[in-house]
N, C-alpha and C. Protein backbone atom coordinates (compact mmCIF):
# COMPACT_ATOMS: atom_id res chain seq x y z
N UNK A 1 0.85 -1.16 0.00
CA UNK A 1 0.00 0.00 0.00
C UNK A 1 0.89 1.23 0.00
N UNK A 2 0.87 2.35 -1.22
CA UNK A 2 1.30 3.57 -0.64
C UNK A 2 0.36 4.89 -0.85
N UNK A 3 0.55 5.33 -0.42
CA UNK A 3 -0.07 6.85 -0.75
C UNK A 3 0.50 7.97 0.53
N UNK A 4 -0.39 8.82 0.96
CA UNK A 4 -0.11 10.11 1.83
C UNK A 4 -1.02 9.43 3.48
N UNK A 5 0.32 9.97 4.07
CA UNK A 5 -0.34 9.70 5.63
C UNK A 5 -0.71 10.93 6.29
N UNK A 6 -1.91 11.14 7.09
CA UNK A 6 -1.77 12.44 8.00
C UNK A 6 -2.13 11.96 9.41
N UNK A 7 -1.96 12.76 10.36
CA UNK A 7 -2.15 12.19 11.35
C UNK A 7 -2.51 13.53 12.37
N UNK A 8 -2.94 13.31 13.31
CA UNK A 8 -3.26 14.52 14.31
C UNK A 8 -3.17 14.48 15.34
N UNK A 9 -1.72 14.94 15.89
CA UNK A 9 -1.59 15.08 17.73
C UNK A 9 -1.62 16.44 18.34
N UNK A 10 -1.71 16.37 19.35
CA UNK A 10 -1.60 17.95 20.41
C UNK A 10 -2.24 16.44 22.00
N UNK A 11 -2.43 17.66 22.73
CA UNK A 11 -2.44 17.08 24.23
C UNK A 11 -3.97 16.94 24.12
N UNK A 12 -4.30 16.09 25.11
CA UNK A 12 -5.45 15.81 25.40
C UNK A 12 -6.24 16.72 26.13
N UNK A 13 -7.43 16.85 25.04
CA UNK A 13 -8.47 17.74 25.18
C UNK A 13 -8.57 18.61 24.41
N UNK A 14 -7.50 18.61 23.02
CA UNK A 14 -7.25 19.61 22.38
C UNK A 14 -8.52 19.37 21.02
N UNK A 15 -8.95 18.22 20.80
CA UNK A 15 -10.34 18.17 19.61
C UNK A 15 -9.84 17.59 18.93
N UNK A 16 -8.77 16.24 19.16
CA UNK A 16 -8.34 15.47 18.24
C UNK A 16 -9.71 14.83 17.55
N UNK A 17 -10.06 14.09 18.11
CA UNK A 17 -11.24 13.31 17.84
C UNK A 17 -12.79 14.15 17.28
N UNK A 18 -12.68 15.01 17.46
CA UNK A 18 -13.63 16.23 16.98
C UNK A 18 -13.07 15.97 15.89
N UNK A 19 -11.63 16.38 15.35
CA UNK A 19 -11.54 16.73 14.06
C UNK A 19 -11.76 15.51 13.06
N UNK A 20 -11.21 14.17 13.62
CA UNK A 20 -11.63 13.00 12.66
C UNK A 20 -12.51 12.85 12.91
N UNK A 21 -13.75 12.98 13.77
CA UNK A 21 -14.81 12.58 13.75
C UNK A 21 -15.91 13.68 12.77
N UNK A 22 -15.20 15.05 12.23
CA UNK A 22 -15.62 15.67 11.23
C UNK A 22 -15.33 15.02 9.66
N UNK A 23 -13.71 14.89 9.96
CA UNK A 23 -13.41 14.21 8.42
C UNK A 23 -14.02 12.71 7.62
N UNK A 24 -14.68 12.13 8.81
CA UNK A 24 -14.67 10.59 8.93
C UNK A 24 -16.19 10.85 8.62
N UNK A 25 -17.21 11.94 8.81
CA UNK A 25 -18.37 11.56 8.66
C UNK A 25 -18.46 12.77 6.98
N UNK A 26 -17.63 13.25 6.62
CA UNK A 26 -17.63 14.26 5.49
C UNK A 26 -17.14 12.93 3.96
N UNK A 27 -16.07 12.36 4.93
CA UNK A 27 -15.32 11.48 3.74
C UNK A 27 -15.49 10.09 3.96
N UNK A 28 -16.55 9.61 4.54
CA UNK A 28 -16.89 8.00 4.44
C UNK A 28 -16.96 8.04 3.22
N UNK A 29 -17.08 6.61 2.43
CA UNK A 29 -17.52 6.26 1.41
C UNK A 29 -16.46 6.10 0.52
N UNK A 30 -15.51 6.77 0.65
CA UNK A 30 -13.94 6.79 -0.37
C UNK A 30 -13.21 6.33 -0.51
N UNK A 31 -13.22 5.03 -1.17
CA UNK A 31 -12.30 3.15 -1.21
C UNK A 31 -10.57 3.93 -0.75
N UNK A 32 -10.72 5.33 -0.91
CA UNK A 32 -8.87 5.82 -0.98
C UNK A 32 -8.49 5.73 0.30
N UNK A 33 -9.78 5.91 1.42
CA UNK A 33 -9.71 6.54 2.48
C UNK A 33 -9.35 5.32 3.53
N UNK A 34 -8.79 5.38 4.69
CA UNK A 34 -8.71 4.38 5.96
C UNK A 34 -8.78 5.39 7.17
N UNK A 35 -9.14 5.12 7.95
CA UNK A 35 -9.23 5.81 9.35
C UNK A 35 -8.63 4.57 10.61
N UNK A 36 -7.07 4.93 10.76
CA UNK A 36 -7.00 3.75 11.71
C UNK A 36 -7.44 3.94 13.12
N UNK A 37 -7.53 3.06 14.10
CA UNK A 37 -8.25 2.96 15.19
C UNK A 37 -7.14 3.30 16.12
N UNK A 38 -7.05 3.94 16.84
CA UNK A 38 -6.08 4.33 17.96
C UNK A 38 -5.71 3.38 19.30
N UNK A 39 -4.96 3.12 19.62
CA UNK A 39 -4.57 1.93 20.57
C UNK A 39 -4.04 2.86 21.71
N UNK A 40 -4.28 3.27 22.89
CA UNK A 40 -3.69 4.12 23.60
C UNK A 40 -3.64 3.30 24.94
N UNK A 41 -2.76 4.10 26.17
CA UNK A 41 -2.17 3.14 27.21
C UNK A 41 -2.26 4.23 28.70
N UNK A 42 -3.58 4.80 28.48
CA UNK A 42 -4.48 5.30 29.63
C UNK A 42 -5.78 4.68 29.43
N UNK A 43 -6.35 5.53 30.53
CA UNK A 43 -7.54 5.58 30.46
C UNK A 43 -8.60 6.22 29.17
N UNK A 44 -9.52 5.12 29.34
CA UNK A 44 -10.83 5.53 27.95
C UNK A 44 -11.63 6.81 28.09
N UNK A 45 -11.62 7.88 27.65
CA UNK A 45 -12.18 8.97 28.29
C UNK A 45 -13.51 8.84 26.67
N UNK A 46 -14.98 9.21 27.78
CA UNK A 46 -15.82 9.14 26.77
C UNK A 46 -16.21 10.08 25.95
N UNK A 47 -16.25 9.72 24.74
CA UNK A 47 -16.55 10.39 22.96
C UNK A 47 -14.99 10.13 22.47
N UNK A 48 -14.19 9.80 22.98
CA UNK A 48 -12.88 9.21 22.27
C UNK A 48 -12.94 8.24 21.56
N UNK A 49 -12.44 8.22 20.21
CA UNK A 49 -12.88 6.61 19.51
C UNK A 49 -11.28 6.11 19.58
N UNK A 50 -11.31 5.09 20.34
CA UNK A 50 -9.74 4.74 20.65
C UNK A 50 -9.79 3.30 21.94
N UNK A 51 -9.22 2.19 21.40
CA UNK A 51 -8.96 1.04 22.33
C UNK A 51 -8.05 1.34 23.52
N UNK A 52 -8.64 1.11 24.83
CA UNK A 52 -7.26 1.12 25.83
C UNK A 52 -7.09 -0.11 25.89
N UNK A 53 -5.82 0.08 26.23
CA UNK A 53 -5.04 -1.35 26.78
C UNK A 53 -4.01 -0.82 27.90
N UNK A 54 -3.38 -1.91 28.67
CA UNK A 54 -2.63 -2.00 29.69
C UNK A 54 -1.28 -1.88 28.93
N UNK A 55 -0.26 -0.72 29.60
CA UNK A 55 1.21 -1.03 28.91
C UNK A 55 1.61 -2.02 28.43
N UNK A 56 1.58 -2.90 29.40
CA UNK A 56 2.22 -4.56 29.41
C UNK A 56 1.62 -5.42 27.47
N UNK A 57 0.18 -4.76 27.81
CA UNK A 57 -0.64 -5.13 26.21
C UNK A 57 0.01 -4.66 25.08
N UNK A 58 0.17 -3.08 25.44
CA UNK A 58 0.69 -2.01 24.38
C UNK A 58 1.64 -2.79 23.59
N UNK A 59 2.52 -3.44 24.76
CA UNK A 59 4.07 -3.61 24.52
C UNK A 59 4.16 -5.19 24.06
N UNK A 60 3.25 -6.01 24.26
CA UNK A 60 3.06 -7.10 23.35
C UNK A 60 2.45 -7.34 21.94
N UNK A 61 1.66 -6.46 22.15
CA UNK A 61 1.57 -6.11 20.44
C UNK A 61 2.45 -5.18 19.63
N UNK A 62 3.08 -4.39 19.88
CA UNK A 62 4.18 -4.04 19.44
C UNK A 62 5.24 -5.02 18.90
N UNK A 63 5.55 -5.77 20.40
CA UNK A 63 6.94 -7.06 19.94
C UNK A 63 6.18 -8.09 19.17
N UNK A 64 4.91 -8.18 18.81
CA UNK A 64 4.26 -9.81 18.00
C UNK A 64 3.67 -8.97 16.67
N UNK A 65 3.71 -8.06 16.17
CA UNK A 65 3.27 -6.97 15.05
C UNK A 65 2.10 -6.92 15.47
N UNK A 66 1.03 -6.94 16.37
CA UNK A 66 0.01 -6.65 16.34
C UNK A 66 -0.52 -5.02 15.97
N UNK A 67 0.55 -4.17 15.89
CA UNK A 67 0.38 -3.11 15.99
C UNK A 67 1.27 -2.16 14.86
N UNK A 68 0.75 -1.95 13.60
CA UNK A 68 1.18 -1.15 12.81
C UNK A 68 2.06 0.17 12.63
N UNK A 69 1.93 0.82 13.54
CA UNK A 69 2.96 2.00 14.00
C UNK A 69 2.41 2.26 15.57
N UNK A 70 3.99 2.14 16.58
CA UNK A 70 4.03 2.74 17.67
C UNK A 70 5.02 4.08 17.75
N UNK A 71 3.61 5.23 18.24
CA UNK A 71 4.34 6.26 18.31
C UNK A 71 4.74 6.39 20.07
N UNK A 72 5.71 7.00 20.66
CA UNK A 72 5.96 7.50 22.12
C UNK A 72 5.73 9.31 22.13
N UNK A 73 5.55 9.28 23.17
CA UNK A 73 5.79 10.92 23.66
C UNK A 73 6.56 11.12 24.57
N UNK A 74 7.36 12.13 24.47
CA UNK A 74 8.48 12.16 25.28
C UNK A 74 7.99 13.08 26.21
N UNK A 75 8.14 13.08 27.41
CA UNK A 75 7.73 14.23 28.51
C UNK A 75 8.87 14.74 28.81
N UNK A 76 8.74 16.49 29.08
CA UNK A 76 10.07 17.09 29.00
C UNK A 76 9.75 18.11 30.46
C-alpha cells in the first residue's frame, strides 16, 4: 500500500477526535480513504474513539506486530 499519511496530535483535550470525527463523517464512502483505530495506554475517556489497553498489552503487540505503527511521547 502507498499513498499520503496524515495524522493529528496535540495534548489531550485539544479536539483530536472532533476533528476525525468531522473528516470521517464528510469522507466516508472513499475506497482511498482508511481511518486507523487508535490503541492508547491510559484511560478511555468518553466520545474518544480509541482502544485502551494495559502497557504490558501495548508492549506485546508491538513485539508480536500486532500493531502497525508505535508512536511515544516524550515528557520534557
Amino acid at each position: 500500500m502507498s499513498g499520503l499519511w496524515e495524522f493529528f496530535c496535540g495534548p489531550s483535550g485539544a479536539g483530536k477526535d472532533s476533528v476525525i470525527s468531522w473528516a470521517r463523517e464528510r469522507l466516508q464512502g472513499n475506497p482511498k480513504l482508511v481511518f486507523a483505530k487508535r490503541i492508547i495506554t491510559r484511560t478511555q475517556h468518553p466520545g474518544s474513539d480509541h482502544d485502551a489497553v494495559m502497557p504490558e498489552q501495548f508492549d506485546h503487540l508491538v513485539a508480536t506486530g500486532g500493531d502497525g505503527l508505535a508512536l511515544a511521547s516524550a515528557r520534557f
